[in-house]
C-alpha atoms as a PDB file:
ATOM      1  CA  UNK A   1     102.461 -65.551 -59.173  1.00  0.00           C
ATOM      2  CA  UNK A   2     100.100 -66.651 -56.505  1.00  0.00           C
ATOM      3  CA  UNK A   3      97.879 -69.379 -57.531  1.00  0.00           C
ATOM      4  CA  UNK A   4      94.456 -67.604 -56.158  1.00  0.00           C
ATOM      5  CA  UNK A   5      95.649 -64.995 -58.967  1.00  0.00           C
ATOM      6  CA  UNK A   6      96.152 -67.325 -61.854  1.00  0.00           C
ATOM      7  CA  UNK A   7      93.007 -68.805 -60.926  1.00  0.00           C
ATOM      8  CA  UNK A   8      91.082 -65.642 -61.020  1.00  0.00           C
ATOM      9  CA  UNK A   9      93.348 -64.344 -64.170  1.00  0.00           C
ATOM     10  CA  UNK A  10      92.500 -67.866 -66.065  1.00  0.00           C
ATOM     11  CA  UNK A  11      88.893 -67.881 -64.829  1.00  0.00           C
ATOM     12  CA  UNK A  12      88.466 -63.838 -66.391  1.00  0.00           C
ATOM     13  CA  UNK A  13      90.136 -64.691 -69.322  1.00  0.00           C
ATOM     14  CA  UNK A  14      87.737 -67.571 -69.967  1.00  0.00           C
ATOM     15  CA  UNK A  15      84.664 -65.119 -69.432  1.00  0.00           C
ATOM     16  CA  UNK A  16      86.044 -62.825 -71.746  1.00  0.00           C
ATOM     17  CA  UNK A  17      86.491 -64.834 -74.357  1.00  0.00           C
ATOM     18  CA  UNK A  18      82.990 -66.020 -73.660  1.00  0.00           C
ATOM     19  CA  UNK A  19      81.790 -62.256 -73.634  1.00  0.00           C
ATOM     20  CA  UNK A  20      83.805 -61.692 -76.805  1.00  0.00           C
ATOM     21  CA  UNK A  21      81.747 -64.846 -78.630  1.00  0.00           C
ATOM     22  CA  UNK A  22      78.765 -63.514 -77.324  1.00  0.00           C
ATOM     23  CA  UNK A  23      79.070 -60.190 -78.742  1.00  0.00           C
ATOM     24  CA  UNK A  24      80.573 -61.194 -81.788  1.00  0.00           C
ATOM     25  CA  UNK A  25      77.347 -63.660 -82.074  1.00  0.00           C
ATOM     26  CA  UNK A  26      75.052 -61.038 -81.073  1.00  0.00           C
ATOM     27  CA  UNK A  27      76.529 -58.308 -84.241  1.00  0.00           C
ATOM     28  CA  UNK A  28      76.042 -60.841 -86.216  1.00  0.00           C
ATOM     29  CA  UNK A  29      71.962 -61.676 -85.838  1.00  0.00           C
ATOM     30  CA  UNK A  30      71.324 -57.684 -84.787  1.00  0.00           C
ATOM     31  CA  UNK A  31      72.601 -54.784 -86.406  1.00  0.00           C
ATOM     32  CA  UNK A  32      71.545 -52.714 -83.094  1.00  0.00           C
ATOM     33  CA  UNK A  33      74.010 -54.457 -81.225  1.00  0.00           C
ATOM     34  CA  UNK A  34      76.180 -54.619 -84.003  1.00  0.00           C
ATOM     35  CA  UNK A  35      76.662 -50.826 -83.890  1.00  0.00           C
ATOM     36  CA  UNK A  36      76.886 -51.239 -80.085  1.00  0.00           C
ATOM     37  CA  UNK A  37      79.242 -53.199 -80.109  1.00  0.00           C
ATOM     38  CA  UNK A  38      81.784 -51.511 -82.615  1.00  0.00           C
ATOM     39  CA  UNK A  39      81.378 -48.411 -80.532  1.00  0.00           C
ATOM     40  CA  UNK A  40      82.605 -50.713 -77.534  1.00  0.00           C
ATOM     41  CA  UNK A  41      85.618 -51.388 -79.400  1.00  0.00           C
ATOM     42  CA  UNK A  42      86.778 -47.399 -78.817  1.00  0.00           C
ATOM     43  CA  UNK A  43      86.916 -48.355 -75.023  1.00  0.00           C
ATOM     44  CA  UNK A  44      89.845 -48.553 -73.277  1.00  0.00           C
ATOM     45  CA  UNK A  45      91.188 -52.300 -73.081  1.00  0.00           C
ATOM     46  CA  UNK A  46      90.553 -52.551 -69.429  1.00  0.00           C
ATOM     47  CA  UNK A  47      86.928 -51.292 -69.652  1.00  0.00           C
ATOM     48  CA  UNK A  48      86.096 -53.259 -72.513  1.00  0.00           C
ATOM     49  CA  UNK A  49      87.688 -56.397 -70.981  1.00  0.00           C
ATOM     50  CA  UNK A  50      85.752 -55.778 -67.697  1.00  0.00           C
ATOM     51  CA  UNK A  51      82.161 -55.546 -70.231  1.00  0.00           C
ATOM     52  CA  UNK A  52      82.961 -58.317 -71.801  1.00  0.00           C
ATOM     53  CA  UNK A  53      84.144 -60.525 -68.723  1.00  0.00           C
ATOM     54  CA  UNK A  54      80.313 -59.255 -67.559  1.00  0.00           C
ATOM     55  CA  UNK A  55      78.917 -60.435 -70.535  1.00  0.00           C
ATOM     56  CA  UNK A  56      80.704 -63.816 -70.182  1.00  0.00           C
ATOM     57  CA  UNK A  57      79.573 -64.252 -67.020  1.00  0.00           C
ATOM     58  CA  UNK A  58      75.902 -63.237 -67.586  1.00  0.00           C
ATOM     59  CA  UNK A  59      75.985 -66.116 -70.531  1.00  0.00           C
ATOM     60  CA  UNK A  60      77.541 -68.725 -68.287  1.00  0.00           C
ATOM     61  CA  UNK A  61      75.072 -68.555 -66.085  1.00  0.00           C
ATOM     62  CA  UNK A  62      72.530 -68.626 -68.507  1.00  0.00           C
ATOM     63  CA  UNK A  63      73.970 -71.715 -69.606  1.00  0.00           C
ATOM     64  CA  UNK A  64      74.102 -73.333 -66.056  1.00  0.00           C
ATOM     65  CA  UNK A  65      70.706 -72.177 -65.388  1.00  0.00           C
ATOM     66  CA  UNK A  66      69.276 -73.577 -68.968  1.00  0.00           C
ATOM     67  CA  UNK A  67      71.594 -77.017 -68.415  1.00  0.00           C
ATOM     68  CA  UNK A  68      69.930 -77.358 -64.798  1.00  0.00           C
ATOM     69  CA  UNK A  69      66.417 -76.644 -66.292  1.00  0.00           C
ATOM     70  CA  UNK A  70      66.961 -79.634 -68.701  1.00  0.00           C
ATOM     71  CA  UNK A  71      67.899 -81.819 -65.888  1.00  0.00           C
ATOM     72  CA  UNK A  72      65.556 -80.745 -63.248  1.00  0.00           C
ATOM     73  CA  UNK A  73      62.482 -81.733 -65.609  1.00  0.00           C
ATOM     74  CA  UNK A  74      60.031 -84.113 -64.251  1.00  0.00           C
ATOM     75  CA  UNK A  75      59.715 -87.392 -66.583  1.00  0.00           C
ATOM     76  CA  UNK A  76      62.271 -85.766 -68.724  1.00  0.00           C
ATOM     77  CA  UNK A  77      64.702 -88.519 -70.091  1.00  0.00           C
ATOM     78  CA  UNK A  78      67.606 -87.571 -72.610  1.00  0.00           C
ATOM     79  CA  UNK A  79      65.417 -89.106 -75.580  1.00  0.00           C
ATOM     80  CA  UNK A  80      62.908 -86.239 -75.045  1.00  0.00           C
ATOM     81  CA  UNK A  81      65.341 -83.618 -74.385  1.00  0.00           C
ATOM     82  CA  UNK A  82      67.826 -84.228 -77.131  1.00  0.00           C
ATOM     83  CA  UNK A  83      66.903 -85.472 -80.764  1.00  0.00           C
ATOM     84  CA  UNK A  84      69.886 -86.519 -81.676  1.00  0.00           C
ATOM     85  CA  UNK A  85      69.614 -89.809 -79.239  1.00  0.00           C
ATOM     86  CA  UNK A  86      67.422 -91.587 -81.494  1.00  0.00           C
ATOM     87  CA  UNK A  87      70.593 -91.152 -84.155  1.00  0.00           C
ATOM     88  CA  UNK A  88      72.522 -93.783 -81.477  1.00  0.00           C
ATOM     89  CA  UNK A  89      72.973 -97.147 -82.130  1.00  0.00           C
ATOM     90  CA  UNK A  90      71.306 -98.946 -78.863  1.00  0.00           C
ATOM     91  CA  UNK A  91      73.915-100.652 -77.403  1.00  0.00           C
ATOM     92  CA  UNK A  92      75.399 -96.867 -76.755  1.00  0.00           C
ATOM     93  CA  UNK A  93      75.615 -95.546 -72.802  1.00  0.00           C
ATOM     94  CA  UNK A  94      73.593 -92.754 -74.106  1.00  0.00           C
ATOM     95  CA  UNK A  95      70.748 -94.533 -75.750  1.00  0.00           C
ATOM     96  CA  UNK A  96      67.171 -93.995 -74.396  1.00  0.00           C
ATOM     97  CA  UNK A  97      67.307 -97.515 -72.722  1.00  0.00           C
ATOM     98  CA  UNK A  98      69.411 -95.295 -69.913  1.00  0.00           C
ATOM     99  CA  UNK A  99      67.613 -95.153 -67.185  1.00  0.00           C
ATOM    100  CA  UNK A 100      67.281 -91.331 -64.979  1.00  0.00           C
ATOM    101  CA  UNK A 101      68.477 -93.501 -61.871  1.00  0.00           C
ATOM    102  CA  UNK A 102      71.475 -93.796 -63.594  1.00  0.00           C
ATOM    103  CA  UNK A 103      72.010 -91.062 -65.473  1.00  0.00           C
ATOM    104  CA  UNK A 104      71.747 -88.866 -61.327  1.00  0.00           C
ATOM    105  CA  UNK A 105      74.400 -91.841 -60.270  1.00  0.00           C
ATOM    106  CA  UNK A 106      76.532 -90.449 -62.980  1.00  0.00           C
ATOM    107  CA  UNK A 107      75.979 -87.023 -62.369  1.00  0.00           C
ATOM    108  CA  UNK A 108      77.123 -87.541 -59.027  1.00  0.00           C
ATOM    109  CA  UNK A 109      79.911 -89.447 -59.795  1.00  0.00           C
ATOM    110  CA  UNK A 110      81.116 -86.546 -61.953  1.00  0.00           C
ATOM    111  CA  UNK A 111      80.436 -84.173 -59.172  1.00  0.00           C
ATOM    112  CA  UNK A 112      82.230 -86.313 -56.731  1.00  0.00           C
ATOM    113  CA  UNK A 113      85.300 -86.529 -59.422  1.00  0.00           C
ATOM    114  CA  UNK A 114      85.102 -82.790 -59.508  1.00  0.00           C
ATOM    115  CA  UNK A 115      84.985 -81.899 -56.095  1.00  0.00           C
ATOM    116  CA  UNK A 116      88.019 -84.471 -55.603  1.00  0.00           C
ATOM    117  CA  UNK A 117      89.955 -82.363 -58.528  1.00  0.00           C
ATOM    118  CA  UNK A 118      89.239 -78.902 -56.974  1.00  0.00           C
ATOM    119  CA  UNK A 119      90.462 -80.203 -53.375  1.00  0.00           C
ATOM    120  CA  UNK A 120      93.686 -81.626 -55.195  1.00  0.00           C
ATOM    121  CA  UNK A 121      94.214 -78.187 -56.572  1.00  0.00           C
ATOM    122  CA  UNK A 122      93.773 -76.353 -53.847  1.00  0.00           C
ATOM    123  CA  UNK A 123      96.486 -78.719 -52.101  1.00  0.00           C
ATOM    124  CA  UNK A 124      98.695 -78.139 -54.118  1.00  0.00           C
ATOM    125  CA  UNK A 125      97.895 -74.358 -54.479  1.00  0.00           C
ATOM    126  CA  UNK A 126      98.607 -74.268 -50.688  1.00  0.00           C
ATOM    127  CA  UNK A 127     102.005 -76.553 -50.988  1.00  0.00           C
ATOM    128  CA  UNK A 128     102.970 -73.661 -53.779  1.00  0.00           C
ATOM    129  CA  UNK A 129     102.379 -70.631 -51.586  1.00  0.00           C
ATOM    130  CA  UNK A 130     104.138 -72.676 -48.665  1.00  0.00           C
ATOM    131  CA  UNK A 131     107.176 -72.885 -50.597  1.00  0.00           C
END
């Protein structure tokens, strides 16, 4: 199996069973969608894995776009955006004494340990298909 594939095949699978959550959530607070919903269920499994892959990715990047919105505020420090900080003993890394400096140094750490993960696995994605 080339890699690209199981990449693709692991990424749908994961937006599926995001779509699937999604839907399942949504039949459960509307009875509208609810009966939508069941209908989908007389779909053919490729069509109604395609809707729901859809759906998954629709409410990942409603996620992404929300998570950046929280982190793009002006002034905004995790105390304000999260209740649950104030719950923290103050000694933790995730107390309000944080300050944003650091908290965008992390972030970028992250992003740097990321980008260094995704170039590993493409390396060795390549070193598969060369073999």
């Amino acid at each position: 199996m080339n890699p690209n594939n199981l990449m693709e095949f692991l990424q749908t699978g994961f937006r599926v069973g995001v779509g699937a959550t999604t839907s399942l959530l949504e039949s459960l607070q509307d009875e509208q969608k609810r009966e939508e919903n069941l209908a989908d269920l007389q779909l053919e499994f490729n069509e109604l894995t395609q809707k729901l892959a859809k759906k998954g990715e629709m409410t990942e990047r409603e996620a992404r776009n929300f998570v950046d919105t929280i982190f793009n505020q002006p002034g905004a420090t995790p105390s304000e955006s999260t209740p649950e900080t104030s719950a923290n003993p103050p000694d933790s890394p995730s107390s309000s004494t944080r300050k944003e400096p650091e908290i965008q140094q992390e972030i970028e750490d992250l992003t740097a340990q990321v980008a260094a993960l995704r170039a590993e696995l493409e390396r060795l994605s390549a070193n598969d298909a060369d073999t």
